[in-house]
C-alpha atoms as a PDB file:
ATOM      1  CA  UNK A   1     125.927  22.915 -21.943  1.00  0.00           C
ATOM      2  CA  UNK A   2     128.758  20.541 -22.962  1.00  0.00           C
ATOM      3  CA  UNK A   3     132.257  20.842 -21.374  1.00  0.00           C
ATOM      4  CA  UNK A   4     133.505  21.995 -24.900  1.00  0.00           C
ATOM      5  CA  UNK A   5     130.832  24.072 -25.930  1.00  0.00           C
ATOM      6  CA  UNK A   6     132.148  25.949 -22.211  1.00  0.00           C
ATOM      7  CA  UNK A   7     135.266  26.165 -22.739  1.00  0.00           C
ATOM      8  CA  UNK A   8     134.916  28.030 -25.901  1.00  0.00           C
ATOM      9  CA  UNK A   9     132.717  30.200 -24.441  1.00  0.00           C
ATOM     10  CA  UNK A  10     135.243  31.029 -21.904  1.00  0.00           C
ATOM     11  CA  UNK A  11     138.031  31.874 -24.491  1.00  0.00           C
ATOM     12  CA  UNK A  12     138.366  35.553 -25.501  1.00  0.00           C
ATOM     13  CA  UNK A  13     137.606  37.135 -28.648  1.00  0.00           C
ATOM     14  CA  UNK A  14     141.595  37.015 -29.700  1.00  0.00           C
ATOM     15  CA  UNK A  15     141.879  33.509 -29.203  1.00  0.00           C
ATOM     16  CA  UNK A  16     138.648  31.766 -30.516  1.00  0.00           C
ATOM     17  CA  UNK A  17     139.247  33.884 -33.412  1.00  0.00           C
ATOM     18  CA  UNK A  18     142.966  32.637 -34.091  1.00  0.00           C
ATOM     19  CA  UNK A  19     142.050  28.892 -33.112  1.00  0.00           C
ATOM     20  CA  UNK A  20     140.462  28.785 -36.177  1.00  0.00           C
ATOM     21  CA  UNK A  21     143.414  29.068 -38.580  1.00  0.00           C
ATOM     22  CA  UNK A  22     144.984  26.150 -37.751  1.00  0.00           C
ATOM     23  CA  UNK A  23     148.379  27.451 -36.930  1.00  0.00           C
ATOM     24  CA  UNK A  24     149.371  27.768 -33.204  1.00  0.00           C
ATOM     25  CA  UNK A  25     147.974  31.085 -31.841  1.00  0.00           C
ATOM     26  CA  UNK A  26     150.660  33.138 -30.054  1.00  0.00           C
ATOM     27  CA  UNK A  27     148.896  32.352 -26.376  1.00  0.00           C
ATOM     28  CA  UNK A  28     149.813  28.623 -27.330  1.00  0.00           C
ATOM     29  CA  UNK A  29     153.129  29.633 -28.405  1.00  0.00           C
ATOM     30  CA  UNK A  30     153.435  31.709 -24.858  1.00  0.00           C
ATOM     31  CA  UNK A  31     152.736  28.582 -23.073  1.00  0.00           C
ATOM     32  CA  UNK A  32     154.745  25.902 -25.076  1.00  0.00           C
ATOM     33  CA  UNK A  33     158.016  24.524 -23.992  1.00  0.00           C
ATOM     34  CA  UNK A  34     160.262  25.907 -26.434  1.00  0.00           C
ATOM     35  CA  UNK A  35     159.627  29.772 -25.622  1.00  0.00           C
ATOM     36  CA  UNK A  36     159.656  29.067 -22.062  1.00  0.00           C
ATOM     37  CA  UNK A  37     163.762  27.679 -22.633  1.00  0.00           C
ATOM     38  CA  UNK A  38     164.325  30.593 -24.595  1.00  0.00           C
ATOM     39  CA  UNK A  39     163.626  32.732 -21.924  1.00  0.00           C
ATOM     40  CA  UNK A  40     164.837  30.719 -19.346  1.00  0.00           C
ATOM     41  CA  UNK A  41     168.645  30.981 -20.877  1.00  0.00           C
ATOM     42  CA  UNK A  42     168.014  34.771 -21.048  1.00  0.00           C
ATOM     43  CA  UNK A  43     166.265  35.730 -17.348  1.00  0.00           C
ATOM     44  CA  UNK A  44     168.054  37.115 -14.465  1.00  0.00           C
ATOM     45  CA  UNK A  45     168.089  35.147 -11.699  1.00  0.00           C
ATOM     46  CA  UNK A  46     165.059  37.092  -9.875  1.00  0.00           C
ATOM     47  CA  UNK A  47     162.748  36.424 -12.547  1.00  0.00           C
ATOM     48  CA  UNK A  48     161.194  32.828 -13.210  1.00  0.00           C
ATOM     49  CA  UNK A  49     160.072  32.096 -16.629  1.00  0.00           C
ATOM     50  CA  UNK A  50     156.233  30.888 -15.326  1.00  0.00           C
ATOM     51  CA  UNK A  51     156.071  34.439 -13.652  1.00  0.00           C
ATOM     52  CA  UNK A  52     157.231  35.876 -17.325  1.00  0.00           C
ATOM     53  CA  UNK A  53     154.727  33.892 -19.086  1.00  0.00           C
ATOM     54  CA  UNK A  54     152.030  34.828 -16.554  1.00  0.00           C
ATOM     55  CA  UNK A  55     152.408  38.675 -17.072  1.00  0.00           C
ATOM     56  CA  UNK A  56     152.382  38.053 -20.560  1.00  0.00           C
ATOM     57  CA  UNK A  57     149.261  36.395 -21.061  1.00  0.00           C
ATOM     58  CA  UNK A  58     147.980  38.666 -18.507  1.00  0.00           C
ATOM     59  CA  UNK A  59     148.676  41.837 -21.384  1.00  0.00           C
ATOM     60  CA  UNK A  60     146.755  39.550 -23.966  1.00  0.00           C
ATOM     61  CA  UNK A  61     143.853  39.326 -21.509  1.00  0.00           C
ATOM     62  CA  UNK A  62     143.857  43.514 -20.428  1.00  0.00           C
ATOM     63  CA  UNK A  63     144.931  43.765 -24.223  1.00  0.00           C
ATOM     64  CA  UNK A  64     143.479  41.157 -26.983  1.00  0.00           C
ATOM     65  CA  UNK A  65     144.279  43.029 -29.945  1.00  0.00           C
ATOM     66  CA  UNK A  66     148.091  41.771 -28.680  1.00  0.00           C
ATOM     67  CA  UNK A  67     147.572  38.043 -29.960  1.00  0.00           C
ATOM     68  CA  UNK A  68     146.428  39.663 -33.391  1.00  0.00           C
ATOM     69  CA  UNK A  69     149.605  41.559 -33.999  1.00  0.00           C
ATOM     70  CA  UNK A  70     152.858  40.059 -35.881  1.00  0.00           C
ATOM     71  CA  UNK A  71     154.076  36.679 -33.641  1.00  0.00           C
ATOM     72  CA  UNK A  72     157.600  37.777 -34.530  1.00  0.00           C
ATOM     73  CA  UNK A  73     157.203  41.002 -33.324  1.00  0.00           C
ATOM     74  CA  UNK A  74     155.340  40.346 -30.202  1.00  0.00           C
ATOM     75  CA  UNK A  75     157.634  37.441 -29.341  1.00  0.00           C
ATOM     76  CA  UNK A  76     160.855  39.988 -30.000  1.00  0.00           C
ATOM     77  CA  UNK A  77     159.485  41.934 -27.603  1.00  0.00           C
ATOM     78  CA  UNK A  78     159.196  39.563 -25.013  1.00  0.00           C
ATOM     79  CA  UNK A  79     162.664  38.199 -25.147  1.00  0.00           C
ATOM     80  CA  UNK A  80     164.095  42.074 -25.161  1.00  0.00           C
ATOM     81  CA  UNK A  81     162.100  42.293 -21.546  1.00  0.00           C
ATOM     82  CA  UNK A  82     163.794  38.920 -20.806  1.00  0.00           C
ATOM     83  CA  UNK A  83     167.539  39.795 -21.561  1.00  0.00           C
ATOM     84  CA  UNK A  84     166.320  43.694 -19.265  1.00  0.00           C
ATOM     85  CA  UNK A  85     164.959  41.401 -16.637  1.00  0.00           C
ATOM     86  CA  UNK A  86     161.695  43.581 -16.689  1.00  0.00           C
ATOM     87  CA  UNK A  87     158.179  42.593 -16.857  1.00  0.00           C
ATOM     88  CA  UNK A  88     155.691  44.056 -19.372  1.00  0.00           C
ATOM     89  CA  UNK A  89     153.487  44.892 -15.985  1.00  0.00           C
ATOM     90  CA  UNK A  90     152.066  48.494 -17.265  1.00  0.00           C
ATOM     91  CA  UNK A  91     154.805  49.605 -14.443  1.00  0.00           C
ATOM     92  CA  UNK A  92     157.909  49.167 -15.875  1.00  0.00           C
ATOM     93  CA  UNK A  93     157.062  48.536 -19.165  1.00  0.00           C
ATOM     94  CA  UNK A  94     154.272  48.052 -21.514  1.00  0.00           C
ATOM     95  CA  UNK A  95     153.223  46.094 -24.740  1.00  0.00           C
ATOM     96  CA  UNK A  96     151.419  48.420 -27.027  1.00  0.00           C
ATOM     97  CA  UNK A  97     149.698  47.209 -30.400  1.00  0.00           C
ATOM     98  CA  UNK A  98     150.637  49.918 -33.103  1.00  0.00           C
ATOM     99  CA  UNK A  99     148.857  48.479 -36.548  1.00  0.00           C
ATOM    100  CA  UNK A 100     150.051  44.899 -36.752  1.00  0.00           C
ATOM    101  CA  UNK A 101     152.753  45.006 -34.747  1.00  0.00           C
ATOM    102  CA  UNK A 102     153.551  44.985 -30.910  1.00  0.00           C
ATOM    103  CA  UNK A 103     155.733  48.237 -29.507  1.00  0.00           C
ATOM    104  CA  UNK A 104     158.004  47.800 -26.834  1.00  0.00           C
ATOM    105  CA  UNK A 105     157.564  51.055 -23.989  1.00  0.00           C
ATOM    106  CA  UNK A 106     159.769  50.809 -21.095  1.00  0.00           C
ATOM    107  CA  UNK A 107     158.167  52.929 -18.627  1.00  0.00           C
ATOM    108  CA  UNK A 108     160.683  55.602 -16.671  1.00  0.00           C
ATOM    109  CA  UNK A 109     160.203  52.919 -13.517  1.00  0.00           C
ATOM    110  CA  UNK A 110     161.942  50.243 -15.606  1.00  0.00           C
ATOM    111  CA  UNK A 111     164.440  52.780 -16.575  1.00  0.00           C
ATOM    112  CA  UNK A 112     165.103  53.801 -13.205  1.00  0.00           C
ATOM    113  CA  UNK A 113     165.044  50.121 -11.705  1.00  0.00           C
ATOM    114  CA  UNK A 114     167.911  49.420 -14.782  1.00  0.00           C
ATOM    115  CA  UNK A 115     170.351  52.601 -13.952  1.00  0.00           C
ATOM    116  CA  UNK A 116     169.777  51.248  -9.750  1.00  0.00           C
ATOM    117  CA  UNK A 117     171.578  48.200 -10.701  1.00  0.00           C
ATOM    118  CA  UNK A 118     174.895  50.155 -11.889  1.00  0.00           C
ATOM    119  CA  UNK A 119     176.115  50.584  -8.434  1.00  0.00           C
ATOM    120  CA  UNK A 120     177.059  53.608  -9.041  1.00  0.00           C
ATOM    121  CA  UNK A 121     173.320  55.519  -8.261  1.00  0.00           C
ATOM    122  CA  UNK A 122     172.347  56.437  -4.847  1.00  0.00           C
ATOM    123  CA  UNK A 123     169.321  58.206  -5.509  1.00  0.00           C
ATOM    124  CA  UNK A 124     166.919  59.113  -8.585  1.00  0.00           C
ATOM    125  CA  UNK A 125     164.113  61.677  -8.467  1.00  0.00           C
ATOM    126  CA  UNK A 126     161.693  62.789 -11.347  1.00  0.00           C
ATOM    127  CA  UNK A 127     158.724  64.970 -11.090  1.00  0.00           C
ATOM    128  CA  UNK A 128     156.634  67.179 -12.872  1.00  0.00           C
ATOM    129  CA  UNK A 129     156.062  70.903 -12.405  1.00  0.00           C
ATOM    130  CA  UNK A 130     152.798  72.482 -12.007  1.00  0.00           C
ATOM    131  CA  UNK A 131     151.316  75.999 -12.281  1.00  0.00           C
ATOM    132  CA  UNK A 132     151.025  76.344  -8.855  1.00  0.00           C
ATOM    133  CA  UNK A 133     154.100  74.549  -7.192  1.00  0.00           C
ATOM    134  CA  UNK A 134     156.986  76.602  -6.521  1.00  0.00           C
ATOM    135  CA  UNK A 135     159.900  75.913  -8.379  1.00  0.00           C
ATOM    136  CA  UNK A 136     163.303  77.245  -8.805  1.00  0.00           C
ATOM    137  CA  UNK A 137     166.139  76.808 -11.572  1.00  0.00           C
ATOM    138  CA  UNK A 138     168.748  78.103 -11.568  1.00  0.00           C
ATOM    139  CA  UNK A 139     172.630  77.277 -13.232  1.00  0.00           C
ATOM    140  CA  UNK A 140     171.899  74.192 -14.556  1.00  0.00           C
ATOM    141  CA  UNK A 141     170.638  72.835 -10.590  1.00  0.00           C
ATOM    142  CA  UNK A 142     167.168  72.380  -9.111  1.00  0.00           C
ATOM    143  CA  UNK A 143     167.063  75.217  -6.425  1.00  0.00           C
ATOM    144  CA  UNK A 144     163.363  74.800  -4.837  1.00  0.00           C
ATOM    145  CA  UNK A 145     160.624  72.491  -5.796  1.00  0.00           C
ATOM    146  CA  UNK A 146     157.581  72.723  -2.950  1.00  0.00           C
ATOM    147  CA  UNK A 147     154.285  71.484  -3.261  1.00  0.00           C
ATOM    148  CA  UNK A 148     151.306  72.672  -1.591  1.00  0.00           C
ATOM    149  CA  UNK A 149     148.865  69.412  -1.507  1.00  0.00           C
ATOM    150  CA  UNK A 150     146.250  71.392   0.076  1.00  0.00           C
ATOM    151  CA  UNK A 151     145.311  73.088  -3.126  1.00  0.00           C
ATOM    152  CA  UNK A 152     145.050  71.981  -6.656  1.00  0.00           C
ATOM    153  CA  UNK A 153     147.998  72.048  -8.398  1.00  0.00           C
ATOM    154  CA  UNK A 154     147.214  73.330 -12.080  1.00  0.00           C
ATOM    155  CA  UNK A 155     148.546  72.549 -15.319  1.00  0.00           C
ATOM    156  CA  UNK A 156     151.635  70.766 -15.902  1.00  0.00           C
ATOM    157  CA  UNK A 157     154.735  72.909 -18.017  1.00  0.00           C
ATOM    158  CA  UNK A 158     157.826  70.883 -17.085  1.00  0.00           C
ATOM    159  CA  UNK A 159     159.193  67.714 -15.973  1.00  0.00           C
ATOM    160  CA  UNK A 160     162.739  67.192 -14.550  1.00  0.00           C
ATOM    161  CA  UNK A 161     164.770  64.366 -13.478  1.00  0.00           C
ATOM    162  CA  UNK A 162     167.556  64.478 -10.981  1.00  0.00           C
ATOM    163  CA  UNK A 163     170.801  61.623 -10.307  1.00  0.00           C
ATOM    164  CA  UNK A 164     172.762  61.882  -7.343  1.00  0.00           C
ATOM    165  CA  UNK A 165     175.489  59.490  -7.629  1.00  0.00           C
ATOM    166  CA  UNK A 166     177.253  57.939  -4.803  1.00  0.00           C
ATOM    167  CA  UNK A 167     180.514  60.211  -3.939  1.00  0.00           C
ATOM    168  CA  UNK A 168     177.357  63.204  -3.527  1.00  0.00           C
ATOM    169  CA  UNK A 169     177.415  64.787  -6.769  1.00  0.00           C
ATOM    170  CA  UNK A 170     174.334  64.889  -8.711  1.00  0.00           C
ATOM    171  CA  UNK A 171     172.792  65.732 -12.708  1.00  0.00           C
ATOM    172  CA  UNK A 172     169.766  66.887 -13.269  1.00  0.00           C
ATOM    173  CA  UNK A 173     168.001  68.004 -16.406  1.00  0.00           C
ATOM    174  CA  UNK A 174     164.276  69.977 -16.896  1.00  0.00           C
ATOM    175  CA  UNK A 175     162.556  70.025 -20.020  1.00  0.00           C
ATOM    176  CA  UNK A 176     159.510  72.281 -20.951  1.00  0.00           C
ATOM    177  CA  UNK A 177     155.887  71.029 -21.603  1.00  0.00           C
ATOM    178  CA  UNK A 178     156.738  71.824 -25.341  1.00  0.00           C
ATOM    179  CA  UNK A 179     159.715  70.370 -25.750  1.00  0.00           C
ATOM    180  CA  UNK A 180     158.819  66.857 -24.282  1.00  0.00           C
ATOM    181  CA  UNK A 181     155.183  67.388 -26.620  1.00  0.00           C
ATOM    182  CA  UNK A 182     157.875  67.833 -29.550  1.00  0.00           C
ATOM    183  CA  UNK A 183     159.245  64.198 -28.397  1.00  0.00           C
ATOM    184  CA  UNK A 184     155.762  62.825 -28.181  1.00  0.00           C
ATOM    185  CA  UNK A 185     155.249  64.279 -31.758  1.00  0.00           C
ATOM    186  CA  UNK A 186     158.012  61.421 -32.786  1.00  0.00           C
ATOM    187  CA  UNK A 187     156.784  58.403 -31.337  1.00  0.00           C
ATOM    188  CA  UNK A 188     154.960  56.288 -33.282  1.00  0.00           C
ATOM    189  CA  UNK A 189     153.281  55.433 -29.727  1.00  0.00           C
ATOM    190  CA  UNK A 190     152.460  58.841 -28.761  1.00  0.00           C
ATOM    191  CA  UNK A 191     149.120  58.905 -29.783  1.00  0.00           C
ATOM    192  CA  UNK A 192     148.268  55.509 -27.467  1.00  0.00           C
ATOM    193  CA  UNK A 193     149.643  53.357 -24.319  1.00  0.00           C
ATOM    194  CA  UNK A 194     151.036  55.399 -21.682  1.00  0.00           C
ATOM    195  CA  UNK A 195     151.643  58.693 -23.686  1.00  0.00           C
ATOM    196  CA  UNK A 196     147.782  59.014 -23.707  1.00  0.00           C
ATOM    197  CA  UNK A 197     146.723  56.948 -20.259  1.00  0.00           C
ATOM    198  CA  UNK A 198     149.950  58.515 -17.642  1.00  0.00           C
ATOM    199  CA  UNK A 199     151.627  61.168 -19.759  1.00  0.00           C
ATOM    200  CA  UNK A 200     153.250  62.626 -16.418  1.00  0.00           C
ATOM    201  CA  UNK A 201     154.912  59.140 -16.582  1.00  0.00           C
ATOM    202  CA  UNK A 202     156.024  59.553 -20.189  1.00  0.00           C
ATOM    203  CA  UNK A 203     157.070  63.131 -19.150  1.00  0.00           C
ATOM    204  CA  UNK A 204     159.247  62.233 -16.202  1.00  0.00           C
ATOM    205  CA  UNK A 205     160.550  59.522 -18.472  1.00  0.00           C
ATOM    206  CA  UNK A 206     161.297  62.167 -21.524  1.00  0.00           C
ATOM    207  CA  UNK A 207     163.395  63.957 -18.206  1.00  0.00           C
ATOM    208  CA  UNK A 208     165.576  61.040 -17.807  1.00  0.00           C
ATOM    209  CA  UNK A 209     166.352  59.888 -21.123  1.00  0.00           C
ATOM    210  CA  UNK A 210     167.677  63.532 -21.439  1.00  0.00           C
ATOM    211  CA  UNK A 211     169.964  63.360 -18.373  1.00  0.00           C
ATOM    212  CA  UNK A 212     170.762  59.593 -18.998  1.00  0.00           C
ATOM    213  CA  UNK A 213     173.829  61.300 -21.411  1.00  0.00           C
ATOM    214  CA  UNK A 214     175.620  62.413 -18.658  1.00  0.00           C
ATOM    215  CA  UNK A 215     175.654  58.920 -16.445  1.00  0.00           C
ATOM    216  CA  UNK A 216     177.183  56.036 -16.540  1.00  0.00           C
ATOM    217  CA  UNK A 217     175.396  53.235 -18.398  1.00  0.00           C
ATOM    218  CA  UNK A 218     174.988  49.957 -17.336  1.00  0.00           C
ATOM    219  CA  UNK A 219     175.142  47.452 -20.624  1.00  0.00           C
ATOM    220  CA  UNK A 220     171.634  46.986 -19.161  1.00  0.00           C
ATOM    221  CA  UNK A 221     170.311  50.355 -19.415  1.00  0.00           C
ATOM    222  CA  UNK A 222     171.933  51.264 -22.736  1.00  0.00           C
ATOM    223  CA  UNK A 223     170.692  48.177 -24.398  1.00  0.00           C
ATOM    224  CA  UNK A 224     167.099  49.190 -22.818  1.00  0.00           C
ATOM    225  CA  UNK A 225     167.681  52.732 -24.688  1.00  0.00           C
ATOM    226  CA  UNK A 226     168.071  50.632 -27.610  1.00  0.00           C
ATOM    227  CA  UNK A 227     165.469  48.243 -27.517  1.00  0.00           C
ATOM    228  CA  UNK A 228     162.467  51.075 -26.452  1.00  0.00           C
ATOM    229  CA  UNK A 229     160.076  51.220 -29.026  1.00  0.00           C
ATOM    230  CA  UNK A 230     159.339  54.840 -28.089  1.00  0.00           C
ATOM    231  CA  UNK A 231     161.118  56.422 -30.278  1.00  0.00           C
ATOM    232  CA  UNK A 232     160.391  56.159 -34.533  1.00  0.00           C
ATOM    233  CA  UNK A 233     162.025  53.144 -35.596  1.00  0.00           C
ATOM    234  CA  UNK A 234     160.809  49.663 -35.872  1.00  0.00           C
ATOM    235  CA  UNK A 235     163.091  47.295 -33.942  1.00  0.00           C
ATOM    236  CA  UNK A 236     161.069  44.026 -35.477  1.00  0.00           C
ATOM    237  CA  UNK A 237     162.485  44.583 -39.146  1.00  0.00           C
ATOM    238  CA  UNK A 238     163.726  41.541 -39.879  1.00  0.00           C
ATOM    239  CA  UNK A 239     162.485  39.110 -37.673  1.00  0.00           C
ATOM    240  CA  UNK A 240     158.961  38.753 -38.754  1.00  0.00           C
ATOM    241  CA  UNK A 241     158.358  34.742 -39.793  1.00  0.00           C
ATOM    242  CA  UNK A 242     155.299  32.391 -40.001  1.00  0.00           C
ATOM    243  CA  UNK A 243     157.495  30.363 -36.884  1.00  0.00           C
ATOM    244  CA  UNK A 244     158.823  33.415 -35.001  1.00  0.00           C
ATOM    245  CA  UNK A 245     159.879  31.098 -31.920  1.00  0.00           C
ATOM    246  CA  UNK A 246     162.361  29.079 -34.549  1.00  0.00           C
ATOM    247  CA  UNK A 247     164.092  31.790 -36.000  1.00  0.00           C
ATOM    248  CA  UNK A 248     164.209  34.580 -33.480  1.00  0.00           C
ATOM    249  CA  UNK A 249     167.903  34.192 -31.102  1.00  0.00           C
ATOM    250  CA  UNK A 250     168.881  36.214 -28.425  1.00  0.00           C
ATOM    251  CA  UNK A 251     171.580  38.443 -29.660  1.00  0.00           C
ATOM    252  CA  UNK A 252     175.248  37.963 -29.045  1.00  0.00           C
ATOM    253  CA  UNK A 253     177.029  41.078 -27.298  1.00  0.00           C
ATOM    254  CA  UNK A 254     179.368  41.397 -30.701  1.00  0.00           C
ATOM    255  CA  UNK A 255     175.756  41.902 -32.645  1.00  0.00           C
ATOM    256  CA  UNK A 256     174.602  44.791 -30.234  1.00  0.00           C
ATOM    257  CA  UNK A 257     177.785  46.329 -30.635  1.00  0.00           C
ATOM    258  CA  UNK A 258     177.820  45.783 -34.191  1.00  0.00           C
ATOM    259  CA  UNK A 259     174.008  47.867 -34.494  1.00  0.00           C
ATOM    260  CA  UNK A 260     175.499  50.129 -31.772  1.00  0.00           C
ATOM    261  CA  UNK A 261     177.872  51.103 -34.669  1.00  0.00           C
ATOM    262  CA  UNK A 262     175.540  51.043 -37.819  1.00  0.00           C
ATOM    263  CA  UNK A 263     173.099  53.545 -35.515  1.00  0.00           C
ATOM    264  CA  UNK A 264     176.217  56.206 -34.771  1.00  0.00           C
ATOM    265  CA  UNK A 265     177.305  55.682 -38.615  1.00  0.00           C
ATOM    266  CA  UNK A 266     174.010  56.828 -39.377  1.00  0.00           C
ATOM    267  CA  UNK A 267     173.156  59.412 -37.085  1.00  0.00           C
ATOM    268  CA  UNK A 268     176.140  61.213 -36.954  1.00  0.00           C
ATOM    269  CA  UNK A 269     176.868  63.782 -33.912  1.00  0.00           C
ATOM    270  CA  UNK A 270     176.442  66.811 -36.380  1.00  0.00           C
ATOM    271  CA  UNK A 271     173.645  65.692 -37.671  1.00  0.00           C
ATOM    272  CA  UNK A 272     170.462  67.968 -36.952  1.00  0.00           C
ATOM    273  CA  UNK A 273     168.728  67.087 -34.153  1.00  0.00           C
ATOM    274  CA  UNK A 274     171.175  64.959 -32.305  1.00  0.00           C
ATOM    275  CA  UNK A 275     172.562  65.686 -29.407  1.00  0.00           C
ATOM    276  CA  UNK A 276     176.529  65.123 -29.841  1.00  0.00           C
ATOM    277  CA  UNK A 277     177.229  63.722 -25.559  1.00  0.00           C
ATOM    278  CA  UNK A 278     175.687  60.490 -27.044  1.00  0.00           C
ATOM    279  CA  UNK A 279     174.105  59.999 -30.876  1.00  0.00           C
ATOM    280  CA  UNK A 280     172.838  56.382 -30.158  1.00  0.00           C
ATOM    281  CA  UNK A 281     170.240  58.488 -27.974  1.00  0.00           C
ATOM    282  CA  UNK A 282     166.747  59.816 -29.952  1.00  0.00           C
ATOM    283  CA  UNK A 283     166.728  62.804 -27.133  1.00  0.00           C
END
C-alpha cells in the first residue's frame, strides 16, 4: 500500500469527504495560521492556542458530523469559547451539530468556573433531588438535603443550586422536574448533546441560570449567558460566509453592549414569560 493511498485511509469520513471540494475543509482551517492569531489575541493567559486547537479537532474526531456543519458557525463558536477562556471539552462546554449548524452549550461546570473568577464567590453547590433523598425547603433556603448512598436513590423531581458569597450570605434557587422539562421544551438542543447524554448536568445547570439573577455578574459570565446556544435563538445569523475566518471579528465591548440593548428592547420585563430581575436572561 502506497504512503498516499494510507494516509487517506487514515482520514475520517468528514474529512475525505470535504477534501474533495476543493475549498479548505474546516480541520485545515482549524490548523492554519490565521485562526490560530485570531484566537491567540482573544485567549486568557491560561489557555494556549495549540491546546485550543487540539480540543477542537478532538470534537471533530468524537463528532464528524462537526466539519459538515456551516464554517461560519462552527468557527463563531470557537472564538465565543476563546473570548470565555473555556474549552469545548464535553465538561465545560460542548459543540453540538443541530441541522447545518454548530450550537454552542456551556455546560453548568463552565458556568460555575466563569462566576469563580468574580471574586466575589466563595462557594457554589448544585444537585439534584431524588425520590428517596431527604430534602427540606423551606422560606426560600435549603433546610436538609441527605443522601443515603447505600440504597438506590429513585427518580429525579428537582434540581437546586446554591451561592454563598464571601461576607457568608448565600442564594439559592430549586426548580421542579417539570419546570426545568418546560426549559428543555425550548432549546433547540434539548432533544441531543448533553440534554439527552447528562440531563442531571443540564438540570443543575437550568438551577443556576435561575439563581444567576440574583449575583453579581462578571462581564465574563454575562457574556457566556449570551453567547449559550441553549436557549432558542441562533447566535450565527449573520456571520455565515464561504471564508468564515476573513470576515468573522471578535466583538468590541461597545457591540455587546449595543445587542445587550436590542435583546432588553425586545424582550421587555412585562413581557410574558420573562422574568423582570434580569430580561437579557431566557430563565
Amino acid at each position: 500500500m502506497s504512503e498516499q493511498t494510507t494516509q487517506a485511509v487514515a482520514k475520517t469520513p468528514a474529512q475525505t469527504k470535504l477534501s474533495t471540494t476543493g475549498k479548505p475543509t474546516t480541520i485545515d482551517l482549524l490548523k492554519g495560521d490565521a485562526f490560530k492569531e485570531r484566537i491567540m489575541n482573544a485567549l486568557p493567559k491560561h489557555l494556549a492556542p495549540d491546546r485550543m486547537i487540539a480540543v477542537a479537532l478532538t470534537c471533530i474526531n468524537k463528532t464528524p458530523k462537526l466539519a459538515q456543519c456551516d464554517q461560519g458557525s462552527f468557527f463563531q463558536a470557537m472564538l465565543s469559547l476563546s473570548q470565555l477562556g473555556l474549552e469545548p471539552d464535553g465538561r465545560r462546554a460542548h459543540l453540538i451539530p443541530y441541522g447545518d449548524q454548530v450550537q454552542l452549550i456551556i455546560d453548568y461546570k463552565g458556568l460555575v468556573e466563569l462566576a469563580m473568577r468574580s471574586g466575589q464567590v466563595s462557594n457554589i453547590h448544585a444537585d439534584v433531588v431524588c425520590e428517596n433523598d431527604v430534602f427540606e425547603y423551606d422560606m426560600g433556603d435549603i433546610k436538609v438535603h441527605k443522601i443515603d448512598f447505600k440504597k438506590e436513590r429513585g427518580e429525579m423531581y428537582a434540581a437546586y443550586s446554591i451561592c454563598t458569597f464571601k461576607d457568608g450570605t448565600r442564594k439559592c434557587e430549586v426548580m421542579s422536574k417539570s419546570e426545568i422539562d418546560k426549559i428543555r421544551a425550548r432549546s433547540r438542543a434539548g432533544k441531543a448533546g448533553p440534554w439527552v447524554s447528562d440531563f442531571n448536568e443540564m438540570a443543575k445547570k437550568t438551577a443556576f441560570r435561575r439563581l444567576s439573577k440574583w449575583l453579581p455578574l462578571s462581564p465574563e459570565l454575562r457574556d457566556a449567558f449570551d453567547k449559550d446556544d441553549d436557549v432558542p435563538r441562533d447566535i450565527t445569523n449573520g456571520v455565515r460566509s464561504s471564508s468564515p475566518l476573513a470576515n468573522i471579528e471578535l466583538p468590541e465591548a461597545t457591540e455587546l453592549d449595543a445587542e445587550r440593548g436590542d435583546a432588553a428592547k425586545e424582550h421587555p420585563a412585562n413581557e410574558p414569560g420573562v422574568e423582570a430581575e434580569n430580561p437579557s436572561l431566557p430563565y
